[in-house]
C-alpha atoms as a PDB file:
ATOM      1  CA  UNK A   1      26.727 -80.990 -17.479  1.00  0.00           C
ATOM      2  CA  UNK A   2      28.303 -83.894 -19.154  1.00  0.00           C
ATOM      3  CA  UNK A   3      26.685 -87.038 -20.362  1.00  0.00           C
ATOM      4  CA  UNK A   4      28.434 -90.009 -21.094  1.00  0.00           C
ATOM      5  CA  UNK A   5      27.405 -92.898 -23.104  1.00  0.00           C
ATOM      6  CA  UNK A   6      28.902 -96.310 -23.557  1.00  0.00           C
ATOM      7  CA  UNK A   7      29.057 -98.818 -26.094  1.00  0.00           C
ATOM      8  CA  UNK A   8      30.562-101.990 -27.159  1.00  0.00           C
ATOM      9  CA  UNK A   9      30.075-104.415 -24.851  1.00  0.00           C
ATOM     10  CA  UNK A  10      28.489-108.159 -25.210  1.00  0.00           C
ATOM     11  CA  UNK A  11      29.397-111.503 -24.546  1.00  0.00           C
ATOM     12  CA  UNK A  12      32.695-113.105 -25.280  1.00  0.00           C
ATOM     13  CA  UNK A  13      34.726-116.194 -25.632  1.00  0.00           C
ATOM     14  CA  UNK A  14      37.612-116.205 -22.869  1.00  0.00           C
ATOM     15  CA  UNK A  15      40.486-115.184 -24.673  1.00  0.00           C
ATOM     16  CA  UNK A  16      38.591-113.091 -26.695  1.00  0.00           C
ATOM     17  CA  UNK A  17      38.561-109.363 -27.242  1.00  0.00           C
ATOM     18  CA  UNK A  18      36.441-106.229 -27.334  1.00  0.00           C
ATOM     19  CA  UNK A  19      36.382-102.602 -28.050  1.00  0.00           C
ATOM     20  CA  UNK A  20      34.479-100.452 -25.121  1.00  0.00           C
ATOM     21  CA  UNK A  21      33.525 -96.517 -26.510  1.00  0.00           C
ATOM     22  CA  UNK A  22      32.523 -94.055 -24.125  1.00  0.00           C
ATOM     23  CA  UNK A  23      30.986 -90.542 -26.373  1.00  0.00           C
ATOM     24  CA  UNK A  24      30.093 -87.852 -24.158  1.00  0.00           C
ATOM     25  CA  UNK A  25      28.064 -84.819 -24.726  1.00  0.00           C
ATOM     26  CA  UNK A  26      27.007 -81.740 -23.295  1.00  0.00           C
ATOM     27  CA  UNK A  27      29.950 -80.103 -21.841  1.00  0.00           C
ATOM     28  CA  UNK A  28      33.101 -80.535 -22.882  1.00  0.00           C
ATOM     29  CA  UNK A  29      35.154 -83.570 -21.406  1.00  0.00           C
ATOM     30  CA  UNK A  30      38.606 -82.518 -23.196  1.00  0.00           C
ATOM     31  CA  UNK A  31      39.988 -81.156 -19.674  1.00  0.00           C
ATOM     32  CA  UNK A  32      39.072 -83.724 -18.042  1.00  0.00           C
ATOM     33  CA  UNK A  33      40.908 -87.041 -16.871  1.00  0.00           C
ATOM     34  CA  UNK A  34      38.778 -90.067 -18.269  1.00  0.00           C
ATOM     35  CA  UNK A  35      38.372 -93.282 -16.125  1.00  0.00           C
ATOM     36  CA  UNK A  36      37.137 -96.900 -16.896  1.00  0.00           C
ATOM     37  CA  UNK A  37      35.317 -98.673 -13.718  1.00  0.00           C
ATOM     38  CA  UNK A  38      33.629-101.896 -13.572  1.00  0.00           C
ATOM     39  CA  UNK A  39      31.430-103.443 -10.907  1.00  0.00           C
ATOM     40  CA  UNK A  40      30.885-107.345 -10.798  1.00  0.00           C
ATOM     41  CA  UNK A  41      27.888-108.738  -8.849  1.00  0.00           C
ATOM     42  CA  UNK A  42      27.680-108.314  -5.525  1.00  0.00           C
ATOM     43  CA  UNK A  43      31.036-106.624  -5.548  1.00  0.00           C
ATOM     44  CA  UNK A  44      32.227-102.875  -5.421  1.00  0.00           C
ATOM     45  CA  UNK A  45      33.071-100.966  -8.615  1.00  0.00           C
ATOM     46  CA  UNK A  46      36.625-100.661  -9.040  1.00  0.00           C
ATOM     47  CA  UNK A  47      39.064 -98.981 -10.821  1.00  0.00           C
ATOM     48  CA  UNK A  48      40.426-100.283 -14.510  1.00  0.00           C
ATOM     49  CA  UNK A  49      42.021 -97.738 -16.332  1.00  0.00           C
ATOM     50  CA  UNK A  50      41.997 -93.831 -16.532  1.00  0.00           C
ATOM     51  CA  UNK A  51      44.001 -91.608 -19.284  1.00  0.00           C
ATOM     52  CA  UNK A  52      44.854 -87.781 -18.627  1.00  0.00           C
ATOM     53  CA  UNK A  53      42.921 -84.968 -20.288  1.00  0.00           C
ATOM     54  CA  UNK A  54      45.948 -84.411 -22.892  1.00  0.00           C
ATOM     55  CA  UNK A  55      46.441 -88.829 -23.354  1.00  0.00           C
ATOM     56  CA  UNK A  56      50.355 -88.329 -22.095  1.00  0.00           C
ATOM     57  CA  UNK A  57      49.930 -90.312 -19.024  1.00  0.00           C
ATOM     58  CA  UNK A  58      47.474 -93.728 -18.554  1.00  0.00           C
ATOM     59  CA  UNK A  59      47.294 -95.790 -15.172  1.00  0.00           C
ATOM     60  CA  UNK A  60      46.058 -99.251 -15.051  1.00  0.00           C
ATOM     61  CA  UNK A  61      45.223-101.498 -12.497  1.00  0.00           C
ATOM     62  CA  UNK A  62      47.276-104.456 -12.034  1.00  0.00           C
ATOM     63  CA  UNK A  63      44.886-107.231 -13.218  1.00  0.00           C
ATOM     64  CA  UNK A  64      44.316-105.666 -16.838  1.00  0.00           C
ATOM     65  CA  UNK A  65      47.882-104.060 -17.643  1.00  0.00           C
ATOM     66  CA  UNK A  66      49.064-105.615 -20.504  1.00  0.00           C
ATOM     67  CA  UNK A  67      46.227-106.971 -21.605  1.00  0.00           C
ATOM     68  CA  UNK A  68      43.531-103.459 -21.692  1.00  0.00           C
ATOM     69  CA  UNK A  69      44.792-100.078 -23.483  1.00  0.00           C
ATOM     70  CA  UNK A  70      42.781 -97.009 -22.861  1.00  0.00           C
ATOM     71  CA  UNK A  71      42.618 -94.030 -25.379  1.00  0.00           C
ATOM     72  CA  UNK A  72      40.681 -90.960 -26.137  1.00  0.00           C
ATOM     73  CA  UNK A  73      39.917 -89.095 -29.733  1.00  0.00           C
ATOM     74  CA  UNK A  74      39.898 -85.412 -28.388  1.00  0.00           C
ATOM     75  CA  UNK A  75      37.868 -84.755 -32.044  1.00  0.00           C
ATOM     76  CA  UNK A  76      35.220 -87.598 -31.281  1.00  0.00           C
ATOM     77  CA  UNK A  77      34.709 -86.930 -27.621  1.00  0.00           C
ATOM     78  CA  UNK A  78      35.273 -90.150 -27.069  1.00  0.00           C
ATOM     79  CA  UNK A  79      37.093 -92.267 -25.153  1.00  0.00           C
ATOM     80  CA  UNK A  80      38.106 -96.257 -25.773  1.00  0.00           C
ATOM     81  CA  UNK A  81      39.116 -99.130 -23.705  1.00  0.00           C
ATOM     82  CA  UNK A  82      40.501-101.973 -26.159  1.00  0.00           C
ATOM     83  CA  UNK A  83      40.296-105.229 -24.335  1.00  0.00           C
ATOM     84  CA  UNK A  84      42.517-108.281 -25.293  1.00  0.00           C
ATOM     85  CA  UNK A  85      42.993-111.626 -23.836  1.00  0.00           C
ATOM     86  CA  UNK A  86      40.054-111.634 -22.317  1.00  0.00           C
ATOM     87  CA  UNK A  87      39.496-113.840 -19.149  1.00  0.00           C
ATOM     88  CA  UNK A  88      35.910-114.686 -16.855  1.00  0.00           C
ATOM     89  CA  UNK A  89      36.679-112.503 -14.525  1.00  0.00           C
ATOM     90  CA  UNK A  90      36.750-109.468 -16.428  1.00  0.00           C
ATOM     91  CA  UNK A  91      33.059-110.221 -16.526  1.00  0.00           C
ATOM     92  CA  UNK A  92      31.016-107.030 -15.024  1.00  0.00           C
ATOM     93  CA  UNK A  93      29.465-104.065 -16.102  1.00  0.00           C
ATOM     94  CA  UNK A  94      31.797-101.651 -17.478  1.00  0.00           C
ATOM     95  CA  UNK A  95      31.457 -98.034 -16.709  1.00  0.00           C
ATOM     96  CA  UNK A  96      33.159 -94.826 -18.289  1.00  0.00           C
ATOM     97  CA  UNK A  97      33.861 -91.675 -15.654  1.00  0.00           C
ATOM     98  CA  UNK A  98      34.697 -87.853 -16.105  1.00  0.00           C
ATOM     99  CA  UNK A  99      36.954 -85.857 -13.656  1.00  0.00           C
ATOM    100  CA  UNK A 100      39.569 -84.271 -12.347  1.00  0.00           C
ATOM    101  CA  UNK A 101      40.204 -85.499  -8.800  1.00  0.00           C
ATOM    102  CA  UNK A 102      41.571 -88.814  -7.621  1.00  0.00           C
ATOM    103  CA  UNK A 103      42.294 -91.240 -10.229  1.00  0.00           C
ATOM    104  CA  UNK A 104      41.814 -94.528  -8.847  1.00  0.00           C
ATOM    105  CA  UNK A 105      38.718 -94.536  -7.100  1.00  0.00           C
ATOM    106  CA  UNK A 106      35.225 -93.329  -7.978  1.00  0.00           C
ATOM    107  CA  UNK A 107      35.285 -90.177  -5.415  1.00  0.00           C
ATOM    108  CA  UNK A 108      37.239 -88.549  -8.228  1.00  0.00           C
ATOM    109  CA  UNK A 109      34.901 -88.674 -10.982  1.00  0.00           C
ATOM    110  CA  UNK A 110      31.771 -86.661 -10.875  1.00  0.00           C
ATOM    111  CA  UNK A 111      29.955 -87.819 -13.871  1.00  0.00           C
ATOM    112  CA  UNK A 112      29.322 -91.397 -15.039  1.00  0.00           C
ATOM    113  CA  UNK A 113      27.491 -93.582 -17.844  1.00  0.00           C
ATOM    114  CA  UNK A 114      25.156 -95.764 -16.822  1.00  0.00           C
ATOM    115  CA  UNK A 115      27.245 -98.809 -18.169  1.00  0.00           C
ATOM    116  CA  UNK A 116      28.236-101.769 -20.855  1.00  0.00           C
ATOM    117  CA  UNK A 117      27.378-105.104 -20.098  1.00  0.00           C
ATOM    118  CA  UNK A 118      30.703-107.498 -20.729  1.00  0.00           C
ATOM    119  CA  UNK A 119      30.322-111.081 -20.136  1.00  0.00           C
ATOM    120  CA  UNK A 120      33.445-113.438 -20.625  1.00  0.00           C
ATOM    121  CA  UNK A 121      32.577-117.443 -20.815  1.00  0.00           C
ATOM    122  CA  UNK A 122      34.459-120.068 -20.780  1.00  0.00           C
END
């Protein structure tokens, strides 16, 4: 099993930025592709950013490219999502995935934290 734990989140001024670590445990996640989700009220959780299990290859969705980087620290077991330029509506709950199917949506990742709070304001 893997466990994944996330970190880093909190409340920022728009424009802002912030550093979001996911450390798992248990079994190893180095083979795995990593994923960042978030879900805003009321809405679905979708996709933000995933890297591959070696870091050679990261996808982003359109409305954080440029302004998120993901990363992983193969040593650490961790992965990171630095967050710059930070606007309200990146406000959600931000949640770190493990897997090896589909990168873009959430049927491809088997295991999941149980979320960071981020909060942009005005």
């Amino acid at each position: 099993q893997v466990q994944l734990v996330e970190s880093g989140g909190g409340l920022v001024q728009a424009g802002g930025s912030l550093r979001l670590s996911c450390a798992a445990s248990g079994r190893s996640v180095s083979t795995y592709r990593m994923g960042w989700f978030r879900q805003a009220p009321g809405k679905e959780r979708d996709f933000v950013a995933a890297i591959s299990w070696n870091g050679g290859i990261t996808n982003y969705a359109d409305s954080v490219r440029g302004r998120f980087t993901i990363s992983r620290d193969h040593a650490k077991n961790t992965v990171y999502l630095q967050m710059n330029s930070l606007k309200p509506e990146d406000t959600a709950v931000y949640y770190c995935a493990a897997g090896s199917g589909s990168t873009r949506t959430t049927l491809g990742y088997p295991y999941w934290g149980q979320g960071t709070q981020v909060t942009v304001s005005t």
